[in-house]
Structure formats: C-alpha cells, structure tokens
Protein backbone atom coordinates (compact mmCIF):
# COMPACT_ATOMS: atom_id res chain seq x y z
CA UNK A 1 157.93 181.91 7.04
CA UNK A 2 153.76 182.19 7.15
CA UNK A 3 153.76 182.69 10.47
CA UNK A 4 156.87 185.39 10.47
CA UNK A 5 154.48 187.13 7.55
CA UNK A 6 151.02 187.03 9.77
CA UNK A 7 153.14 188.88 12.89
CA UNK A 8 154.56 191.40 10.67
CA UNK A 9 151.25 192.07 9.21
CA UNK A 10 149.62 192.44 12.34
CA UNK A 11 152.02 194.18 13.52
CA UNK A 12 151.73 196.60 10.76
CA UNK A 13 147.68 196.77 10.82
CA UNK A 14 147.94 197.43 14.39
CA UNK A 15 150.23 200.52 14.24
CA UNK A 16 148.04 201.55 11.06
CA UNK A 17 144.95 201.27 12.95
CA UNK A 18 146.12 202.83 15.56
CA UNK A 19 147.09 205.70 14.20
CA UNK A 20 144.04 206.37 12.34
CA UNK A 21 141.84 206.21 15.67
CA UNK A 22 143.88 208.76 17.33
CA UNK A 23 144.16 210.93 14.66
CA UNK A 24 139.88 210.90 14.09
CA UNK A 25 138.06 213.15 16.75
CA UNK A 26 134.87 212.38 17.71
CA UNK A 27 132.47 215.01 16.05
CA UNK A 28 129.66 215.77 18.46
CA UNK A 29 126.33 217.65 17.39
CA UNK A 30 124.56 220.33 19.47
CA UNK A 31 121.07 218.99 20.74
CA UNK A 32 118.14 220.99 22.53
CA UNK A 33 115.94 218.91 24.41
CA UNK A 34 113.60 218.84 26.84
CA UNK A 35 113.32 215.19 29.05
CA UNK A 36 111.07 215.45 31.26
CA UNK A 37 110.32 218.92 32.00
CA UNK A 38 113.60 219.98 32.13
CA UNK A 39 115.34 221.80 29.42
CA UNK A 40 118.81 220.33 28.56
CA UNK A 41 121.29 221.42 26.17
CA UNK A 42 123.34 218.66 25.01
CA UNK A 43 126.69 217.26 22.44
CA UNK A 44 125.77 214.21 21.20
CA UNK A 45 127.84 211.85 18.49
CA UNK A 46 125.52 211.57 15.32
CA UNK A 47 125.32 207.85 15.88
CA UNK A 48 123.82 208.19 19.83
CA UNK A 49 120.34 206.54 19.68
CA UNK A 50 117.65 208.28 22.00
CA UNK A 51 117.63 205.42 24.16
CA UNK A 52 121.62 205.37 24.39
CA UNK A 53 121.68 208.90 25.70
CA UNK A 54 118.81 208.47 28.03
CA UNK A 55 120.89 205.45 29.91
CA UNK A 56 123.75 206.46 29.68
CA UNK A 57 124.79 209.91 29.28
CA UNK A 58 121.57 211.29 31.33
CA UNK A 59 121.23 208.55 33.82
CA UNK A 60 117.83 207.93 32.94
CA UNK A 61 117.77 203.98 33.45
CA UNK A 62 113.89 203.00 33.61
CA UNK A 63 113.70 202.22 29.65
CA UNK A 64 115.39 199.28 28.93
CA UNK A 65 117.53 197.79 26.46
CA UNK A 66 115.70 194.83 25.14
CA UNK A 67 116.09 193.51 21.97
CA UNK A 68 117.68 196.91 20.49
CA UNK A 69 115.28 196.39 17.17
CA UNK A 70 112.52 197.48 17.82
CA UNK A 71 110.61 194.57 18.09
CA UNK A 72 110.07 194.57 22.07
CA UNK A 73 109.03 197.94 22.65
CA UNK A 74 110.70 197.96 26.57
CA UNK A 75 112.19 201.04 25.15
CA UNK A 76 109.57 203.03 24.45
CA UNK A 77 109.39 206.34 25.80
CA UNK A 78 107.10 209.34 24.21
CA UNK A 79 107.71 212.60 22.21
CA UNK A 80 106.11 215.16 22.02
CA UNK A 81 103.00 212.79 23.76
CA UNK A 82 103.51 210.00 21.02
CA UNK A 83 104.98 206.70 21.75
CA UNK A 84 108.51 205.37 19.91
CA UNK A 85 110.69 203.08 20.70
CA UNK A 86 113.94 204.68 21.62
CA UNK A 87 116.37 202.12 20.28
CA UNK A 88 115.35 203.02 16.65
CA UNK A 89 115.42 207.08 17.21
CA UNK A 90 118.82 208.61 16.47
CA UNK A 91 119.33 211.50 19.10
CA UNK A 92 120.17 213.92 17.43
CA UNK A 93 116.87 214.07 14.74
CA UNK A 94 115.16 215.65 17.89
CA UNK A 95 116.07 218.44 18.66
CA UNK A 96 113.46 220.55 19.91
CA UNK A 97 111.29 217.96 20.73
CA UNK A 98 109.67 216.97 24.22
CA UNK A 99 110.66 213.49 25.46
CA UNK A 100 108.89 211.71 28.30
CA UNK A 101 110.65 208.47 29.91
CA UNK A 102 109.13 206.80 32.97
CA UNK A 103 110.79 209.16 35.59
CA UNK A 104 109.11 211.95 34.06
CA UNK A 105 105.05 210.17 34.69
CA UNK A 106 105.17 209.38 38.31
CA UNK A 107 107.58 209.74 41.18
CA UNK A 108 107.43 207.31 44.59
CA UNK A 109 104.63 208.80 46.65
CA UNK A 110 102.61 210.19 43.52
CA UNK A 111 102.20 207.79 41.20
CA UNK A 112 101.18 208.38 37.99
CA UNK A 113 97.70 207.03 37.00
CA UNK A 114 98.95 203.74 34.80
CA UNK A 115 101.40 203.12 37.25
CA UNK A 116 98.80 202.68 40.47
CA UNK A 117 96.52 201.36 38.07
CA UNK A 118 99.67 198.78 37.24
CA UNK A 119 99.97 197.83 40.56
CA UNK A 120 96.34 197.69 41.54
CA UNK A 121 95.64 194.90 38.55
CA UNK A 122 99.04 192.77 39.19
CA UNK A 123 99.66 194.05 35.34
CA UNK A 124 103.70 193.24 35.82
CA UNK A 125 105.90 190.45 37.12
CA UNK A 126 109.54 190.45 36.21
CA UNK A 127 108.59 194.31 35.43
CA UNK A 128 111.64 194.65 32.77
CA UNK A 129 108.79 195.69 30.37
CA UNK A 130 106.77 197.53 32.50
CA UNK A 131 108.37 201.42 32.11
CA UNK A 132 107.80 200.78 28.06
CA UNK A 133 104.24 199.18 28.79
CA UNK A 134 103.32 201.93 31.08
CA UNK A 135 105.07 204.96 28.37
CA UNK A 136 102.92 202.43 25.31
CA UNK A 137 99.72 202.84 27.29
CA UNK A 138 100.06 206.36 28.08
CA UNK A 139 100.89 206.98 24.50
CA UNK A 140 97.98 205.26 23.30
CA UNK A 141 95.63 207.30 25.47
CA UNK A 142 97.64 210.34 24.45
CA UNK A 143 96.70 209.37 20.63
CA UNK A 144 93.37 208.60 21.09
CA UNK A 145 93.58 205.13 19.47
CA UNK A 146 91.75 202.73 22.10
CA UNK A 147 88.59 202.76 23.70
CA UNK A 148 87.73 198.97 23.55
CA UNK A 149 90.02 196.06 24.89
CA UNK A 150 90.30 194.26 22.06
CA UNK A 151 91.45 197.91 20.47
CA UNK A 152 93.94 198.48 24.12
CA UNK A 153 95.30 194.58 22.97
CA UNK A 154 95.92 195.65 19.20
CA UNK A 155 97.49 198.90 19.83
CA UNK A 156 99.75 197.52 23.04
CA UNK A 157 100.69 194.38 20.85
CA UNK A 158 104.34 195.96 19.99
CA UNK A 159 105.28 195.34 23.71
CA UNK A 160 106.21 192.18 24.55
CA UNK A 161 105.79 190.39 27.85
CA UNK A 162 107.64 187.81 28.69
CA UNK A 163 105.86 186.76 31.86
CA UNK A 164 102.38 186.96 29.69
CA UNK A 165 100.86 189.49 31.97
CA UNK A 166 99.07 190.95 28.91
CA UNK A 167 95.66 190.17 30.30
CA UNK A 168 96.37 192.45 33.75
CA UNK A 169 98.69 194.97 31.79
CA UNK A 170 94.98 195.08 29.95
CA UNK A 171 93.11 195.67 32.23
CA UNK A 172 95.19 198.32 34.00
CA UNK A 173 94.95 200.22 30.44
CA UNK A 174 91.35 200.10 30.16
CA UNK A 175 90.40 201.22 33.92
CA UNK A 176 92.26 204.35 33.17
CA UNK A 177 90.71 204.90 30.05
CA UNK A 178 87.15 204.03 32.01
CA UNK A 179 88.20 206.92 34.48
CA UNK A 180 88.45 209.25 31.70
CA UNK A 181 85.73 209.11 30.00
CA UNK A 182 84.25 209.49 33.35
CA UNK A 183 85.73 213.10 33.97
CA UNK A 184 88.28 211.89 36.20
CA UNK A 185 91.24 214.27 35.60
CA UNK A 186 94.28 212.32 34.02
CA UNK A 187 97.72 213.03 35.50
C-alpha cells in the first residue's frame, strides 16, 4: 500500500513538474558589452554570472572556475581597468561596461608585460591561477594601490596559490611596477 502511494505520487510530481518546465520560457535580457576590444551585443538569462558567460557562451576559457565564491580570485578578470572576481558579478549588471579577461592582455608572440614578466620570475606552476593572478596584478597597477612588496603581497592576497608561488608571482608584480616608474611604456 506505501509503496503503491510513493509511485503514484511520483508519478504525479513528475507529470506536474514537467509540465511546469515546459510551459516556463527562459526570459533572456539584452546586454551591451565590450570584452576585449570587441563590441558584443548579447541575451543573457538574469541569473548568468560574468564568469559563466565568459566560459561558456563566449568561449573565453582562460579565467577559471575555482571555488565559485569568491574566495580564490582565479576568476578575476577587470572592468572598466578594475579587478573583480567574475564568479560573484551577475552579467547582466554590466552593461556598458569594458571587460578585460586574459585573452584580451597578451596574445602568443606579444606578450603582455605581467605575462613575460610571469615567465621570466618562474611566478606560476600548475598555472590554474595564473590568468586571475596576472588580471589581479594588472588591476592593482591599474588602481594605483602598490608600490612596495609588502603593499604588491597585501593587495594580491585575494588570489590564492596553491603551489605557493606567491614569492615569484611577487616579484614578477613588482619588476613591472619598477619598469614604470622608470618610463618604460606599459602595454
């Protein structure tokens, strides 16, 4: 008899359920943004994060999916020249704004000035972290904030490495910074 009762409940839930979903549409929103350098007019559903569209609706794979909180920062990409992490960011509360992920910095053959500088100082191992590190960094330049390395340490703390390259990821930050405050031209 219980069990008899269970299937004709489920039953019943499923058809119920079932119904509902196919008779909701999916309400997109119009969104105006441009990702790096390139204008794009988008439909997004009001519950797409930033990061969610970047991956996988615009292909745009070099921030990563880490901890989806907010606490790891390997999603941080920058608008409008400020850094963010992605995950946190609902889509649609930008339109109009100017988003920079790692493919927009540097391409293969002309690197970007964090990423050599990266590579030069051994700043990455796994290098799951490394697009948000690089986007933090340039952010932080961007803002202004550091021009010590205890100041480059406090302001990168949000993004976690879990190889501990946080001494070479560091250093990377501040030779940059040393190049432009000597009048090299930042890229």
């Amino acid at each position: 008899m219980i069990t008899e009762r269970a299937e004709a409940l489920h039953h019943t839930a499923g058809r119920e359920s079932g119904k509902r979903v196919a008779a909701t549409p999916i309400a997109t929103l119009p969104l105006q943004l441009t990702i790096n350098g390139e204008e794009r007019a988008l439909q997004v559903e009001p519950w797409t994060t930033l990061l969610d569209l970047l991956r996988e609706k615009l292909d745009l794979t070099g921030s990563k999916k880490g901890c989806d909180h907010g606490q790891c920062g390997a999603c941080t990409v920058l608008i409008d020249g400020k850094r963010i992490n992605s995950c946190l960011k609902l889509a649609v509360t930008l339109d109009g704004a100017e988003i920079t992920t790692i493919e927009g910095l540097g391409q293969p053959g002309n690197l970007h000035q964090l990423q050599a500088a990266f590579i030069e100082h051994d700043a990455f191992q796994c290098g799951y972290c490394t697009p948000g590190q690089i986007c933090s960094a340039q952010g932080l330049i961007n803002e202004g904030h550091a021009h010590s390395r205890a100041e480059v340490r406090e302001q990168m703390s949000g993004n976690l490495c879990r190889c501990g390259a946080y001494t070479n990821i560091a250093d990377a930050v501040i030779e940059v910074l040393d190049r432009r405050a000597n009048g090299e031209k930042q890229e």
